[in-house]
C-alpha atoms as a PDB file:
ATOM      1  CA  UNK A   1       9.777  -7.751 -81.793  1.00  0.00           C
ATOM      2  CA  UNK A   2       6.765  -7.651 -84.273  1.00  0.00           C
ATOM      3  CA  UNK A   3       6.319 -10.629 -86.044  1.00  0.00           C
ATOM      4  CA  UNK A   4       3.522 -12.865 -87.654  1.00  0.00           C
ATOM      5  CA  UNK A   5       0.591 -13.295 -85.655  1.00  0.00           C
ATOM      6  CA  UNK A   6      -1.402 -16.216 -87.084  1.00  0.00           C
ATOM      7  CA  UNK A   7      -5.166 -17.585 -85.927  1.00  0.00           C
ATOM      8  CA  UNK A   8      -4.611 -20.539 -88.094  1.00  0.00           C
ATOM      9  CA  UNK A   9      -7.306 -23.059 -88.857  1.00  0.00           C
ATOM     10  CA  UNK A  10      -5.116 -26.132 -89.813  1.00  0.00           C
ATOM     11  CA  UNK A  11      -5.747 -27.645 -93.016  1.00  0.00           C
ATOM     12  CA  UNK A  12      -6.125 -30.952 -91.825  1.00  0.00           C
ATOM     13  CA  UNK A  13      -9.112 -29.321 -89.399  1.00  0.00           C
ATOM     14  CA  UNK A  14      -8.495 -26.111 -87.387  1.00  0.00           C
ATOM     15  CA  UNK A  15      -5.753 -23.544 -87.751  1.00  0.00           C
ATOM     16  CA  UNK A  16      26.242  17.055 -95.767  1.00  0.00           C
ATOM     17  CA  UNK A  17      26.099  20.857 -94.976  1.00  0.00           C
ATOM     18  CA  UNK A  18      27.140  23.388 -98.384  1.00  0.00           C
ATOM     19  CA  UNK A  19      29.857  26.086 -97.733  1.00  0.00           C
ATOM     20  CA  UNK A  20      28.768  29.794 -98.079  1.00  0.00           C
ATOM     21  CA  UNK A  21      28.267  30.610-101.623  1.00  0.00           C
ATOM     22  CA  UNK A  22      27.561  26.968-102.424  1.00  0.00           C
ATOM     23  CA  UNK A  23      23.966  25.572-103.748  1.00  0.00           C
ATOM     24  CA  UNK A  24      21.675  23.889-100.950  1.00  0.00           C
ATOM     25  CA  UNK A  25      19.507  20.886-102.340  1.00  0.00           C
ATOM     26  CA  UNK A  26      16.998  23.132-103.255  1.00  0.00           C
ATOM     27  CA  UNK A  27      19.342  24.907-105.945  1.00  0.00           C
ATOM     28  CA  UNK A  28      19.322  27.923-103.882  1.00  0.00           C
ATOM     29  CA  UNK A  29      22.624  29.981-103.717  1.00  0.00           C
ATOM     30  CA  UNK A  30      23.140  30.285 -99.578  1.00  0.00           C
ATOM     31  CA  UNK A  31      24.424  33.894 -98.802  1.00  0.00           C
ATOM     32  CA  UNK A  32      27.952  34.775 -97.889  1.00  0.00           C
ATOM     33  CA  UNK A  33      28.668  33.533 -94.398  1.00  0.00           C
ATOM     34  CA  UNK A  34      25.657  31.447 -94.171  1.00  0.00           C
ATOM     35  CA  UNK A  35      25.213  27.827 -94.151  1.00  0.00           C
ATOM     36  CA  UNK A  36      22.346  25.763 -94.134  1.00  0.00           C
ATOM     37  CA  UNK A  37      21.240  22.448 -94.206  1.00  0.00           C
ATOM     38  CA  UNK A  38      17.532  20.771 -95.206  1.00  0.00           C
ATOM     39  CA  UNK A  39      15.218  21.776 -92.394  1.00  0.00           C
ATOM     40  CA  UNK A  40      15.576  25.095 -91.668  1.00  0.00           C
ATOM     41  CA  UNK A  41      15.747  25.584 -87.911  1.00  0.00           C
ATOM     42  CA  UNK A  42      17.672  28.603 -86.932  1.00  0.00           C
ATOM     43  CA  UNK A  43      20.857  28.631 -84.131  1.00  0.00           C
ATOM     44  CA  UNK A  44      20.084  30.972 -81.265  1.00  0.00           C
ATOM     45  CA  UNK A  45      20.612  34.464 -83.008  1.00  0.00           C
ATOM     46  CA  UNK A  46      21.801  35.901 -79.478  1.00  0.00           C
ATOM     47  CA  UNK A  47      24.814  33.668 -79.153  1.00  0.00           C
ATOM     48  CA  UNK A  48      28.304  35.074 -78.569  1.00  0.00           C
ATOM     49  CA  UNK A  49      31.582  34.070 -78.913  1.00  0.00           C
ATOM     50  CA  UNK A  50      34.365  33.615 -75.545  1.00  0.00           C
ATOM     51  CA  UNK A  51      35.771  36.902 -77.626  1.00  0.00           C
ATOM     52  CA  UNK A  52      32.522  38.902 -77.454  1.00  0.00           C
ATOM     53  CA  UNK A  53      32.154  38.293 -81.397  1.00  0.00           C
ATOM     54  CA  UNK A  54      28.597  37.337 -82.367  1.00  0.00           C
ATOM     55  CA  UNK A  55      28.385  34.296 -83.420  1.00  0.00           C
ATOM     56  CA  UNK A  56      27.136  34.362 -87.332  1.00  0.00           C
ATOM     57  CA  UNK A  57      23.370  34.645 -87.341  1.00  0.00           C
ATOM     58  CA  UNK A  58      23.032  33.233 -90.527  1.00  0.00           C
ATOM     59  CA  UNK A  59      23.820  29.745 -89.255  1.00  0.00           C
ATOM     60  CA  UNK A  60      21.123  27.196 -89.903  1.00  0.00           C
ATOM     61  CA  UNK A  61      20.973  23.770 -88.698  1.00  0.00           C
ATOM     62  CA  UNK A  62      19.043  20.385 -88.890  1.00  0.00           C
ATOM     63  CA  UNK A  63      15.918  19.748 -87.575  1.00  0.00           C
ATOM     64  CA  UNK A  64      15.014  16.397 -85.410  1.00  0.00           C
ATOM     65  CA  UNK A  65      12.089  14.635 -87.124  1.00  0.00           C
ATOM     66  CA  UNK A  66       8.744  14.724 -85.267  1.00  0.00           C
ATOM     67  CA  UNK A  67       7.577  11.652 -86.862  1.00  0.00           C
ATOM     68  CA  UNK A  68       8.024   8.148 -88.222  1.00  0.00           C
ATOM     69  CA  UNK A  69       6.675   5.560 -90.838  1.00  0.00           C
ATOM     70  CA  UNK A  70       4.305   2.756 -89.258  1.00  0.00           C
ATOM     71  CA  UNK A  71       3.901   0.237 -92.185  1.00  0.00           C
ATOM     72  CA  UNK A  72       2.874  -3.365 -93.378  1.00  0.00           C
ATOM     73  CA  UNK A  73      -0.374  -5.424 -94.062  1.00  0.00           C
ATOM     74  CA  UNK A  74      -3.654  -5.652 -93.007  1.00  0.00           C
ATOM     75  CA  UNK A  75      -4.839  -9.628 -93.588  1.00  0.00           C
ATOM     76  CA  UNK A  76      -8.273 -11.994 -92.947  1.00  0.00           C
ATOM     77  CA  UNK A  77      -6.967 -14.268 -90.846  1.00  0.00           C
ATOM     78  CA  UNK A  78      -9.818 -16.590 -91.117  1.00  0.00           C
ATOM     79  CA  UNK A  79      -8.718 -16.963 -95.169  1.00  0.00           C
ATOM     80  CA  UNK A  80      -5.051 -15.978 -94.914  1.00  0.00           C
ATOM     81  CA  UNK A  81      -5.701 -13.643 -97.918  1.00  0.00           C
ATOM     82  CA  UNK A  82      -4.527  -9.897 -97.651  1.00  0.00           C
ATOM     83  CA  UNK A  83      -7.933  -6.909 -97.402  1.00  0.00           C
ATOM     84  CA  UNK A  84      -7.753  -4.119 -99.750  1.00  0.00           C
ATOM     85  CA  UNK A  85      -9.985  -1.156 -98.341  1.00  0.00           C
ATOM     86  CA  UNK A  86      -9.038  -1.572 -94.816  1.00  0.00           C
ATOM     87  CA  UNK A  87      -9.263   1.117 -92.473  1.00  0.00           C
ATOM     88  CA  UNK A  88      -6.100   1.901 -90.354  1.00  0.00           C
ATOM     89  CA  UNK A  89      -6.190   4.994 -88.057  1.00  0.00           C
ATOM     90  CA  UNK A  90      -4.733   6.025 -84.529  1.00  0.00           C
ATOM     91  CA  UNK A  91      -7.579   6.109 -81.689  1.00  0.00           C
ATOM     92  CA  UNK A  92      -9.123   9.213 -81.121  1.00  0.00           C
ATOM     93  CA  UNK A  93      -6.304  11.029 -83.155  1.00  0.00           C
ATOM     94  CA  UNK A  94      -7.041  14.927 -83.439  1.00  0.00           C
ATOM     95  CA  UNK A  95      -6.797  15.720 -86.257  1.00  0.00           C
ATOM     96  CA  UNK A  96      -7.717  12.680 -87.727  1.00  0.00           C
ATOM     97  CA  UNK A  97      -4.659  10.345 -88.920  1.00  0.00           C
ATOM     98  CA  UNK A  98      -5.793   7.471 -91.093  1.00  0.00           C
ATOM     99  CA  UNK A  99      -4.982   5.883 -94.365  1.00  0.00           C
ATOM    100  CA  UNK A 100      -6.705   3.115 -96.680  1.00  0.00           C
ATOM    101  CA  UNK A 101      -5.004  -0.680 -97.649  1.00  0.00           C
ATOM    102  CA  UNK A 102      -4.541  -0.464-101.150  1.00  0.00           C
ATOM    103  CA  UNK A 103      -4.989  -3.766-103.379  1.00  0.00           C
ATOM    104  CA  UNK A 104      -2.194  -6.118-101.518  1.00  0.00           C
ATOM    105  CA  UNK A 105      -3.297  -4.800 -98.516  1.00  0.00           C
ATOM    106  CA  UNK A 106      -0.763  -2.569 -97.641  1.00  0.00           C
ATOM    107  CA  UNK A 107      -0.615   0.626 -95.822  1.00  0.00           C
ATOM    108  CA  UNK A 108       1.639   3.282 -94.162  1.00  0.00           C
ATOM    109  CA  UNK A 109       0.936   5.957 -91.771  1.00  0.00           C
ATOM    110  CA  UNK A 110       2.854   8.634 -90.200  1.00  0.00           C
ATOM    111  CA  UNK A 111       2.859   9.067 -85.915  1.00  0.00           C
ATOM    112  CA  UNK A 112       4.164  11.252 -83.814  1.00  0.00           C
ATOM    113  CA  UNK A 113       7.842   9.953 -82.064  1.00  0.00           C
ATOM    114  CA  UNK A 114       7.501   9.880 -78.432  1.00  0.00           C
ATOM    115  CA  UNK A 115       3.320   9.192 -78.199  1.00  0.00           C
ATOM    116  CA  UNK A 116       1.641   6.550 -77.330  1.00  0.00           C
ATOM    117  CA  UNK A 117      -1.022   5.104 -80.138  1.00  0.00           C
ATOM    118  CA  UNK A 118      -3.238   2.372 -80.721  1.00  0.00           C
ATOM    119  CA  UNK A 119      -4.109   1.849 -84.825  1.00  0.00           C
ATOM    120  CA  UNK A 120      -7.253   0.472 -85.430  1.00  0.00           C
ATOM    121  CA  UNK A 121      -8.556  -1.544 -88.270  1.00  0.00           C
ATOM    122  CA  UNK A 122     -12.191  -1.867 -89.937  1.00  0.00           C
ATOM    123  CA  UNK A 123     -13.218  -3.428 -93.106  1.00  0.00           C
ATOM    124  CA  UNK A 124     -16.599  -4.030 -93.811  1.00  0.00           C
ATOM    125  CA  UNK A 125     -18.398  -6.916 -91.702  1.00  0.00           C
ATOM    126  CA  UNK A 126     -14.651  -8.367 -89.764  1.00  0.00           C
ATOM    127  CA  UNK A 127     -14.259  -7.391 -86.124  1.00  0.00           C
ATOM    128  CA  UNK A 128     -12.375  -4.086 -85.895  1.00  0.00           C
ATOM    129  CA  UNK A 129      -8.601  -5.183 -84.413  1.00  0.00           C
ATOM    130  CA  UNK A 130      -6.725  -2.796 -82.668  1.00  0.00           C
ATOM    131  CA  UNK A 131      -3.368  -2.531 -81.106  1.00  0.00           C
ATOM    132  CA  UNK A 132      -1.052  -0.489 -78.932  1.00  0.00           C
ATOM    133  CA  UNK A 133       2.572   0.655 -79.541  1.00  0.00           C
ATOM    134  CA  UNK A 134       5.025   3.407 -77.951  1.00  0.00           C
ATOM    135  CA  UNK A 135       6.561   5.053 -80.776  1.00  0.00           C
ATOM    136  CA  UNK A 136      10.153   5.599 -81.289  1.00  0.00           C
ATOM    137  CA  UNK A 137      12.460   6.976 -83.606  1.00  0.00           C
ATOM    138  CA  UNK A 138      12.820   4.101 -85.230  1.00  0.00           C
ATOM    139  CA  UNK A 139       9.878   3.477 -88.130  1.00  0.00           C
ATOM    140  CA  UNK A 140       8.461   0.294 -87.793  1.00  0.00           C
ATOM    141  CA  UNK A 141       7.519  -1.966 -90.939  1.00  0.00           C
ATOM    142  CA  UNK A 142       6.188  -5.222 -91.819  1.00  0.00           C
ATOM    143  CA  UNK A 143       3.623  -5.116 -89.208  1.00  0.00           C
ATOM    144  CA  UNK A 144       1.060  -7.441 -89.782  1.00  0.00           C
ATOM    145  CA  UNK A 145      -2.553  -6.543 -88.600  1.00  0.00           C
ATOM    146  CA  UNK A 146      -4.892  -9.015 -88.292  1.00  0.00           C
ATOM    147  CA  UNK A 147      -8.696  -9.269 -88.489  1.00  0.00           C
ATOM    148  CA  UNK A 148     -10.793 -12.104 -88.054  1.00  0.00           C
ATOM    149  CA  UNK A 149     -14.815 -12.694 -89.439  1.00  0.00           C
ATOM    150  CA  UNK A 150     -17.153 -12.942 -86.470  1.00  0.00           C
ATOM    151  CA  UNK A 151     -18.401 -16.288 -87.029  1.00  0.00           C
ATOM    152  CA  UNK A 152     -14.973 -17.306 -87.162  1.00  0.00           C
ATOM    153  CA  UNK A 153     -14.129 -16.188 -83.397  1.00  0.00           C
ATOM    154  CA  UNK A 154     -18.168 -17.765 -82.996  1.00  0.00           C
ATOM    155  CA  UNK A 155     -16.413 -21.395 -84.298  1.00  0.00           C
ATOM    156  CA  UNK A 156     -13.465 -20.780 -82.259  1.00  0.00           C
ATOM    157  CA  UNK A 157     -15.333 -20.232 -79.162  1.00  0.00           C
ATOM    158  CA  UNK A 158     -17.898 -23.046 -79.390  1.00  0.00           C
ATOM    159  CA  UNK A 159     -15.886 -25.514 -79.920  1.00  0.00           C
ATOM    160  CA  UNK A 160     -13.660 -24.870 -76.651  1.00  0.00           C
ATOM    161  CA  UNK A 161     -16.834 -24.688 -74.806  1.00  0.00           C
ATOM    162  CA  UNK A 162     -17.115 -21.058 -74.769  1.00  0.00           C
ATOM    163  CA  UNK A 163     -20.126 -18.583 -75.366  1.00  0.00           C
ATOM    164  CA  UNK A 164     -20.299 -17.310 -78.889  1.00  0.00           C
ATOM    165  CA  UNK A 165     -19.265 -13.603 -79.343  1.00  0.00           C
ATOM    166  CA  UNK A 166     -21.775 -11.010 -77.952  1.00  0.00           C
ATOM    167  CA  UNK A 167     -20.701  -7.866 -80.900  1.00  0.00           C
ATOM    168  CA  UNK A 168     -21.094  -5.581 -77.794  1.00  0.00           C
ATOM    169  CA  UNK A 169     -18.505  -7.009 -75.985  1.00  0.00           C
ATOM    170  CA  UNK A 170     -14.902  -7.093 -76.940  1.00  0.00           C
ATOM    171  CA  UNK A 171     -12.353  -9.770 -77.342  1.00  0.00           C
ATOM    172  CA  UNK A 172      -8.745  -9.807 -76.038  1.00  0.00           C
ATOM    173  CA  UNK A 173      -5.624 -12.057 -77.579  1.00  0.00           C
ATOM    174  CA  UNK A 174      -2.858 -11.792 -75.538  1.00  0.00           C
ATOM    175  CA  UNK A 175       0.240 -13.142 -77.843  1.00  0.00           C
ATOM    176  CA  UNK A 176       3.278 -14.667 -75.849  1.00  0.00           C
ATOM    177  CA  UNK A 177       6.858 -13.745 -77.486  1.00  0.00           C
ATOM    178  CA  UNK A 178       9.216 -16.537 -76.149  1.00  0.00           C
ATOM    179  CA  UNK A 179       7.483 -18.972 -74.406  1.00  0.00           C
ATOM    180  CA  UNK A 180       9.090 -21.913 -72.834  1.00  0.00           C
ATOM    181  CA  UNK A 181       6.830 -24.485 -75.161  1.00  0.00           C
ATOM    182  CA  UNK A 182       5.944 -26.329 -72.499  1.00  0.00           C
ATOM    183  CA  UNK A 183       2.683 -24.716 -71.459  1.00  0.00           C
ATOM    184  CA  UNK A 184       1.326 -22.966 -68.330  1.00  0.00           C
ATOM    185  CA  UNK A 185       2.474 -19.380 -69.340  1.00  0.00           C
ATOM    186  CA  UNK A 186      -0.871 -17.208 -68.581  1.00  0.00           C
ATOM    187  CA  UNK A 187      -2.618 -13.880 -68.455  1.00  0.00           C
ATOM    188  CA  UNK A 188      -4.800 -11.863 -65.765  1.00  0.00           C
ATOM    189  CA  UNK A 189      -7.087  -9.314 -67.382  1.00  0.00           C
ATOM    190  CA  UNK A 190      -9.048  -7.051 -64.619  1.00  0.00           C
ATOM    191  CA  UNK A 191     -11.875  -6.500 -66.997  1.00  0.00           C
ATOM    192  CA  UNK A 192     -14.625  -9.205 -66.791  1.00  0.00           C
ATOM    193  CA  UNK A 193     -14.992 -11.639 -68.974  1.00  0.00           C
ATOM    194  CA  UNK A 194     -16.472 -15.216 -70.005  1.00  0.00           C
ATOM    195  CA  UNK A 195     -13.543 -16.903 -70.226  1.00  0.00           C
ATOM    196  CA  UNK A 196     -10.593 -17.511 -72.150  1.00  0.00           C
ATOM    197  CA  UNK A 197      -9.128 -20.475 -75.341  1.00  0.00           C
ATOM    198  CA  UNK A 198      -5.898 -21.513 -76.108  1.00  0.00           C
ATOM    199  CA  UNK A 199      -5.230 -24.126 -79.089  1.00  0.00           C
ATOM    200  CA  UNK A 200      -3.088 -26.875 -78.547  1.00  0.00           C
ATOM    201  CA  UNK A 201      -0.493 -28.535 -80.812  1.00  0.00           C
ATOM    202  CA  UNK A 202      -2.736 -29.882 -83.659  1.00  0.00           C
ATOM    203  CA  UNK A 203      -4.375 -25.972 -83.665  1.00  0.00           C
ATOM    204  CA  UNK A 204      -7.577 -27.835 -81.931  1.00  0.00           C
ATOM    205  CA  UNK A 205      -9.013 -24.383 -79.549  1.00  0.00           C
ATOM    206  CA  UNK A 206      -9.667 -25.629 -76.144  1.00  0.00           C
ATOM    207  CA  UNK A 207     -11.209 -23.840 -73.575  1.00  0.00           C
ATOM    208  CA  UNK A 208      -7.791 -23.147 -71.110  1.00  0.00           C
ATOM    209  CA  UNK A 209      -6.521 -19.953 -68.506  1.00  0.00           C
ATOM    210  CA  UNK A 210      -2.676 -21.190 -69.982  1.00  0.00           C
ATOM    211  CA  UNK A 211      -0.877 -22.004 -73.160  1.00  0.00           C
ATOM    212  CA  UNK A 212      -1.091 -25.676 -74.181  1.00  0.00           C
ATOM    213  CA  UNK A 213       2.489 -27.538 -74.398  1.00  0.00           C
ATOM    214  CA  UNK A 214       3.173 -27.425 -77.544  1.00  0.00           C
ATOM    215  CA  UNK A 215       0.203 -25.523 -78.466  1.00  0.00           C
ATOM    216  CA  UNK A 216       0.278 -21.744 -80.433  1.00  0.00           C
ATOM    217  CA  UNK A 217       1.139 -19.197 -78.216  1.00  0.00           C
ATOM    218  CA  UNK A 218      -1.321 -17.182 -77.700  1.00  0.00           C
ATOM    219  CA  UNK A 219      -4.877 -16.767 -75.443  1.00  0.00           C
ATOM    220  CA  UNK A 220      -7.888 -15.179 -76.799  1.00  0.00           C
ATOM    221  CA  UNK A 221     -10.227 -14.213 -74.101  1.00  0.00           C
ATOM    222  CA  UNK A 222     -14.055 -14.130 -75.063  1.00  0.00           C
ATOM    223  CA  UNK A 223     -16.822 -11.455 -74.185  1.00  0.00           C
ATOM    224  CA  UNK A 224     -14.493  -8.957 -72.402  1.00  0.00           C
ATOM    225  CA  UNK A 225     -16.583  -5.839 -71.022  1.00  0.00           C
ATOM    226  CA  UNK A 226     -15.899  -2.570 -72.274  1.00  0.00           C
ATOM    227  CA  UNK A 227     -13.920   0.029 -71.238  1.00  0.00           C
ATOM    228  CA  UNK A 228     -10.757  -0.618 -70.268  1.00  0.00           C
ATOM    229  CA  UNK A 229      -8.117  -3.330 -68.662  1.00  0.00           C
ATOM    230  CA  UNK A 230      -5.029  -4.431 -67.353  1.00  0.00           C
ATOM    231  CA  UNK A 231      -3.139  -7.772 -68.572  1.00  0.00           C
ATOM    232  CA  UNK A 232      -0.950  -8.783 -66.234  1.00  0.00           C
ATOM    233  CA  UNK A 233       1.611 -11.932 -67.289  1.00  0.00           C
ATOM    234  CA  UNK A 234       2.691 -15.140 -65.854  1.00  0.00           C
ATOM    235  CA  UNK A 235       5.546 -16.226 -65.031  1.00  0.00           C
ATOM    236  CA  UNK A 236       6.323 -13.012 -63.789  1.00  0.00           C
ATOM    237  CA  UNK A 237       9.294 -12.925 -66.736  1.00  0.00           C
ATOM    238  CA  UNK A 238       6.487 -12.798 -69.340  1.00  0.00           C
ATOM    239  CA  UNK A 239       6.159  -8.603 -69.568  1.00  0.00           C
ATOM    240  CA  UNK A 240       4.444  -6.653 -71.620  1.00  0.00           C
ATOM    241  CA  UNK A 241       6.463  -5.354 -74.812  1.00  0.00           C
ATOM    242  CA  UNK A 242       5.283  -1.660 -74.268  1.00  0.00           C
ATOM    243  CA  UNK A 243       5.203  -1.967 -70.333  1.00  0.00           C
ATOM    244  CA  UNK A 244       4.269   2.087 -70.164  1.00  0.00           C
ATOM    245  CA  UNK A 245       1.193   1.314 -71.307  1.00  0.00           C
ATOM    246  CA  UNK A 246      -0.787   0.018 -68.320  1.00  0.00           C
ATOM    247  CA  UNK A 247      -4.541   0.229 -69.796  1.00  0.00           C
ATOM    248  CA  UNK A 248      -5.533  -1.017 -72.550  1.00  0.00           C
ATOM    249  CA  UNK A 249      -8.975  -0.096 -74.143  1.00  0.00           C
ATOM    250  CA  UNK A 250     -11.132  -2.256 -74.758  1.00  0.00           C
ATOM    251  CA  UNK A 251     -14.381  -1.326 -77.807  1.00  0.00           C
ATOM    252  CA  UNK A 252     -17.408  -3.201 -78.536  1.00  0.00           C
ATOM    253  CA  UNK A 253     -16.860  -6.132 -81.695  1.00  0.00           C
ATOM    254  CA  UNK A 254     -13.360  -5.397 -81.444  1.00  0.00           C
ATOM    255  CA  UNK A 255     -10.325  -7.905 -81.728  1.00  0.00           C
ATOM    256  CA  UNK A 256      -7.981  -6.019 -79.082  1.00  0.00           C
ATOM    257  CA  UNK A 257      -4.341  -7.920 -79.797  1.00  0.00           C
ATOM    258  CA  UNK A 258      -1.878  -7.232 -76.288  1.00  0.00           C
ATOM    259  CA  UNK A 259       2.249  -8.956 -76.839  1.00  0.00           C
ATOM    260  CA  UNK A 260       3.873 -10.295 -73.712  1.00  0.00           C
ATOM    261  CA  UNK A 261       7.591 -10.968 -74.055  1.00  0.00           C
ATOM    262  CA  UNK A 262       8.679 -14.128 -71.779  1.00  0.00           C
ATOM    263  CA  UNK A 263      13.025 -13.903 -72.405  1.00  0.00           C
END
């Protein structure tokens, strides 16, 4: 499940097919003993009938779409206010596939059913975020992709006791769907790294290798070396959404957001 991903700094201190002879959508008259449909895609010409009559080579049939609709908003979460001009593309795409946030912040892109992609976001001076999905059939809307201000993650981490953010490392925030509320729920990454925050239940960051009871559910892990890793769950019930994909890459002064799933 996607759903709303929130660094919050609290306010009170941290946060049908035409017969032949009929018209096709196009207006086009089909020819006698054809039918066709939208796409175009043509029945095996060679086929036969149990008689030995061909079948009619005419015949035309739907096409399965190659792609699907990724959609939603790309917001600040430092100021909970949406970022026009973002840039949302799928890593090391080829040809290129990106699009631009227009004034509310929303975008839409079209990927490929059955890959494997990671978008990525830049705007201006904010970390790049990035994050990985498996795509299906299905489109996918109302994602909600989130980028933070690097003195913002600097505040976070300094106040849990953490170094500040080194821009040539990366950052990881591993987001736990269904956790018990209780606390201890964690996350292994096999990249290095200086350690990792939770926030606990006033939204106070505190410098922790589990959720807090009654804390936000999520763990961002500071200074993570580049390249790639592995983020492994615990309890062993909390699994990784997209659990094809093993390795996650990791980029230099980028937010790199990974969703376990506890049920």
């Amino acid at each position: 499940m996607i759903r709303r991903m929130v660094l919050c700094i609290a306010m009170t201190g941290w946060l049908v097919i035409p017969m032949a002879g009929c018209r096709d959508d196009d207006g086009a008259v089909t020819p006698d003993g054809a039918v066709s449909v939208d796409q175009g895609a043509k029945v095996d010409s060679g086929a036969v009938m149990d008689n030995g009559t061909p079948i009619d080579q005419g015949v035309i049939v739907d096409q399965a779409p190659t792609h699907v609709t990724f959609s939603g908003t790309v917001e600040n979460a430092g100021t909970q206010s949406f970022i026009a001009g973002a840039t949302v593309s799928v890593l090391n795409a080829s040809p290129p596939n990106t699009t631009t946030s227009n004034a509310k912040g929303e975008f839409s892109l079209s990927v490929k059913i059955g890959s494997t992609v990671f978008l990525t976001v830049t705007s201006g001076s904010l970390l790049s975020s990035m994050e990985g999905f498996v795509v299906t059939a299905k489109p996918l809307s109302n994602l909600e992709l989130i980028m933070v201000e690097g003195s913002f993650l600097d505040t976070l981490m300094t106040a849990a006791g953490l170094p500040k953010f080194d821009k040539s490392k990366g950052a990881v925030l591993v987001d736990f769907e269904n956790p018990a509320g209780s606390g201890g729920e964690s996350a292994t990454l096999s990249a290095s790294h200086a350690g990792s925050l939770a926030l606990d239940s006033t939204g106070n960051p505190k410098k922790s290798s589990t959720l807090l009871a009654g804390g936000l559910s999520f763990l961002i892990f500071d200074n993570v070396a580049t390249g790639t890793t592995t983020v492994t769950g615990s309890p062993a019930k909390c699994l990784p959404t997209y659990p094809t994909i093993t390795s996650h890459p990791v980029n230099a002064n980028t937010l790199l957001r990974v969703e376990l799933n506890c049920k």
